[in-house]
C-alpha atoms as a PDB file:
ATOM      1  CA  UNK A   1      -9.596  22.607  -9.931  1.00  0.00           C
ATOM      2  CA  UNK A   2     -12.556  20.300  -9.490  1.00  0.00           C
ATOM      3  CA  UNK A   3     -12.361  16.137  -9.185  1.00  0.00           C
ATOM      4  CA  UNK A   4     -15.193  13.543  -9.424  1.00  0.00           C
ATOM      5  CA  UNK A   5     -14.210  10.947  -6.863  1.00  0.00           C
ATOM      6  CA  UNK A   6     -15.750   7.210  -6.072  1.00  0.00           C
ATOM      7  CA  UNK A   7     -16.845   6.534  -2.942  1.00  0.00           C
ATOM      8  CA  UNK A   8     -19.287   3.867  -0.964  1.00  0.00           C
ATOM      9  CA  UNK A   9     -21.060   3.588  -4.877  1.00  0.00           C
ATOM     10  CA  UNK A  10     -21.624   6.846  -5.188  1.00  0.00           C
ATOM     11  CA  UNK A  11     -19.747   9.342  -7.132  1.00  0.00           C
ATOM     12  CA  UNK A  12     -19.406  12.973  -5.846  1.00  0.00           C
ATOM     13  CA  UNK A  13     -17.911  16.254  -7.960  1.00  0.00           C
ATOM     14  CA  UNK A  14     -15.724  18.146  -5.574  1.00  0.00           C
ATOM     15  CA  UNK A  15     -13.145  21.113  -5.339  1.00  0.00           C
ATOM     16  CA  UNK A  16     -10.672  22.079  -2.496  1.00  0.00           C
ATOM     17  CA  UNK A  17     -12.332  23.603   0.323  1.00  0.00           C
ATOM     18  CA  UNK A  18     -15.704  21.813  -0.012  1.00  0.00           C
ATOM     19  CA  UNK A  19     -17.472  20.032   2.730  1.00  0.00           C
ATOM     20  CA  UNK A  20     -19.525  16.867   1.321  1.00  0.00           C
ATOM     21  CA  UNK A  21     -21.108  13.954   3.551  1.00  0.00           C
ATOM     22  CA  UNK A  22     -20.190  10.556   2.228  1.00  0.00           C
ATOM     23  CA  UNK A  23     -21.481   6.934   2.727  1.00  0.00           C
ATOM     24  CA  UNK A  24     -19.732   6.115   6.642  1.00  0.00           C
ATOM     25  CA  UNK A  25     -15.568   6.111   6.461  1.00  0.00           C
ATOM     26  CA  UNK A  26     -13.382   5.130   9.561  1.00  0.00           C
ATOM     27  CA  UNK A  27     -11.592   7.067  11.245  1.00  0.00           C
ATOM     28  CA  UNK A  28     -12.228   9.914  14.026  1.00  0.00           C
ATOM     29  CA  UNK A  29     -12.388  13.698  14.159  1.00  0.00           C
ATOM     30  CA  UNK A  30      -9.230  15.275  12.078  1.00  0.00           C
ATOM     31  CA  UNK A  31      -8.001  11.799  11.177  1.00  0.00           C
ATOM     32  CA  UNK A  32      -6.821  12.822   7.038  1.00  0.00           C
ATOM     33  CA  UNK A  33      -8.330  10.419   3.903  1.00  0.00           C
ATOM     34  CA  UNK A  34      -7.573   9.652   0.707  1.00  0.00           C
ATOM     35  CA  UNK A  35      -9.841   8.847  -2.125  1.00  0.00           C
ATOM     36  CA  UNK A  36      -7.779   6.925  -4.772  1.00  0.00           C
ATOM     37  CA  UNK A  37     -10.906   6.282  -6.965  1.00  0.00           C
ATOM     38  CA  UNK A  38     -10.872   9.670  -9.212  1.00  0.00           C
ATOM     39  CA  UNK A  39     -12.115   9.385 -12.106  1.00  0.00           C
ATOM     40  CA  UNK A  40     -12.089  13.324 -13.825  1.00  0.00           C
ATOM     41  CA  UNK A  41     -10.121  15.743 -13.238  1.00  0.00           C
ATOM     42  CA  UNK A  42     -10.800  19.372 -14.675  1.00  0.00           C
ATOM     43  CA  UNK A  43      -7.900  21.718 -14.273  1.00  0.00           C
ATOM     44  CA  UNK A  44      -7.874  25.033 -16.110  1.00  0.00           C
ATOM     45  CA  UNK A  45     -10.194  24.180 -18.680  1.00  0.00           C
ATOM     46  CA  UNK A  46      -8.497  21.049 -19.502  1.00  0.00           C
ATOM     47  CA  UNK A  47     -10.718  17.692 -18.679  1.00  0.00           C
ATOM     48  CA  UNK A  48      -8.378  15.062 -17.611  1.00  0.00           C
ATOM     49  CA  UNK A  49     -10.075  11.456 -17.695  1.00  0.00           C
ATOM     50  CA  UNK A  50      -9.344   8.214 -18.057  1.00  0.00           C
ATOM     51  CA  UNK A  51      -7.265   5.264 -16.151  1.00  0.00           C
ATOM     52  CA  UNK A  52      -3.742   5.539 -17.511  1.00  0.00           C
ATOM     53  CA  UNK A  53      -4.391   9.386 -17.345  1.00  0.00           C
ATOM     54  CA  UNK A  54      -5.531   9.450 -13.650  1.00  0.00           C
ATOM     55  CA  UNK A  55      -3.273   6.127 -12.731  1.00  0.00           C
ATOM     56  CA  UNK A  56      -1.234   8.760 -10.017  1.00  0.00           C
ATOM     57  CA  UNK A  57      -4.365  11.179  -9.208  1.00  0.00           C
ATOM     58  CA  UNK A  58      -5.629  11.338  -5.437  1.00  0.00           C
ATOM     59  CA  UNK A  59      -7.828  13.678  -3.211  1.00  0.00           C
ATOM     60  CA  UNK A  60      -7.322  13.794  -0.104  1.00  0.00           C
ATOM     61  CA  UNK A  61      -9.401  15.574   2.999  1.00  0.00           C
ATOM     62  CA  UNK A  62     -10.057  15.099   6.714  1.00  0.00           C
ATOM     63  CA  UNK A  63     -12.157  14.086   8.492  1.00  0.00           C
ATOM     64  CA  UNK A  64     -14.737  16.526   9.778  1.00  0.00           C
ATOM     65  CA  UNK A  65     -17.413  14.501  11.927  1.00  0.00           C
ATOM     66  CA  UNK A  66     -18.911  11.563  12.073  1.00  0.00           C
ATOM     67  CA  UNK A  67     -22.685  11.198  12.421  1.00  0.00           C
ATOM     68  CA  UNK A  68     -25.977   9.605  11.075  1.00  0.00           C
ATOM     69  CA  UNK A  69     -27.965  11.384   8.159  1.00  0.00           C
ATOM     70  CA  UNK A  70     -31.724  12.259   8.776  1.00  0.00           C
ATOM     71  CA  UNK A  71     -34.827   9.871   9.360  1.00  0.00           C
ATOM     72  CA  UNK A  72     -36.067   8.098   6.566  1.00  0.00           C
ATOM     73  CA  UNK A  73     -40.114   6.308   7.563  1.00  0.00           C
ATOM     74  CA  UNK A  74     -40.621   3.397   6.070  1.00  0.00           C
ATOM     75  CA  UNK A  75     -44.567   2.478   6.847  1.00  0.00           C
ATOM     76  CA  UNK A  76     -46.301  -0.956   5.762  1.00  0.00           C
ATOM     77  CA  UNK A  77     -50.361  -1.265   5.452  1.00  0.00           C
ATOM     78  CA  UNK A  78     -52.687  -3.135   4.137  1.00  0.00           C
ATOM     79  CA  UNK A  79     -56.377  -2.349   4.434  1.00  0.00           C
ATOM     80  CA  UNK A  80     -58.821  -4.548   6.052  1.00  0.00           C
ATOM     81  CA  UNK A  81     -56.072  -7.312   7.352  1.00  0.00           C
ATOM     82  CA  UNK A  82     -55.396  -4.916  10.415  1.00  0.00           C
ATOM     83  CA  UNK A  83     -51.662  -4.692   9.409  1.00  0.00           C
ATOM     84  CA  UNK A  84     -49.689  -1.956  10.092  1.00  0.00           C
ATOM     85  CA  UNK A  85     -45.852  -2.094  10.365  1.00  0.00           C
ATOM     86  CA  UNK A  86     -43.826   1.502  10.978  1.00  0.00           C
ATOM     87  CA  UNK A  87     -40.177   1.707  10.891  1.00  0.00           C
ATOM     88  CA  UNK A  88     -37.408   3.923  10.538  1.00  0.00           C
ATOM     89  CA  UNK A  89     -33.980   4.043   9.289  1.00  0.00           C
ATOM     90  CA  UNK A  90     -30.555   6.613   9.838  1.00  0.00           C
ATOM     91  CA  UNK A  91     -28.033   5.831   7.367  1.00  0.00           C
ATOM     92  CA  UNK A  92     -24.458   6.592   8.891  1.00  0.00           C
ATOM     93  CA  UNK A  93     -22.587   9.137   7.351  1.00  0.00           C
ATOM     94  CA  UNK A  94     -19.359  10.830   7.407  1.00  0.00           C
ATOM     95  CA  UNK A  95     -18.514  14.609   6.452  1.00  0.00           C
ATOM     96  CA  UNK A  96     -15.299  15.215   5.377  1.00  0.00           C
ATOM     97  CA  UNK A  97     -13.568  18.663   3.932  1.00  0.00           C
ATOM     98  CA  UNK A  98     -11.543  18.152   0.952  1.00  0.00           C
ATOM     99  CA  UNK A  99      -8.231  19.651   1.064  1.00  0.00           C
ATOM    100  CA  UNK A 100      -6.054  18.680  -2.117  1.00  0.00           C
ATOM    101  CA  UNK A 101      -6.605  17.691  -5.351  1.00  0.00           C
ATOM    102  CA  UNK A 102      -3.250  16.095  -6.594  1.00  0.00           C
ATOM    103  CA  UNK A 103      -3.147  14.816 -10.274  1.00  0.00           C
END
């Protein structure tokens, strides 16, 4: 069974079992979550999609750990002006194992 799930404006394809790392979630080490946003469902070969069809549908997962992806440089120059600007940037993230997929 796979699900595509909603989640800080991304969208993420996912099956029991799988660890992903999402846009930052509260909530601490083992602490469960729900996603409420699905919006496919495959199940057997059958494609299950839309909102009436999916009004019930949830994943839910835990929690796995909470941390900060990796450095992103973000470096401003412009010749001759003596300008130079260097910064950088961790995005927090959160990596959660999915558990169920309930339709």
């Amino acid at each position: 069974m796979e699900a595509v799930i909603a989640s800080g404006g991304k969208q993420y394809c996912v099956t029991p079992g799988q660890v992903i790392a999402i846009e930052k979630l509260a909530g601490v080490k083992g602490a469960p979550v729900e996603f409420r946003s699905v919006l496919l469902v495959k199940r057997d070969g059958e494609v299950i999609a839309g909102a009436r069809a999916l009004a019930g549908a949830r994943v839910s997962g835990e929690v796995v750990a909470q941390g900060r992806g990796r450095k992103v440089s973000i470096v401003k120059f412009k010749r001759r002006k003596n300008y130079r600007r260097h910064r950088g940037h961790r995005q927090a993230a959160t990596t959660v194992r999915i558990t169920r997929i309930e339709v």
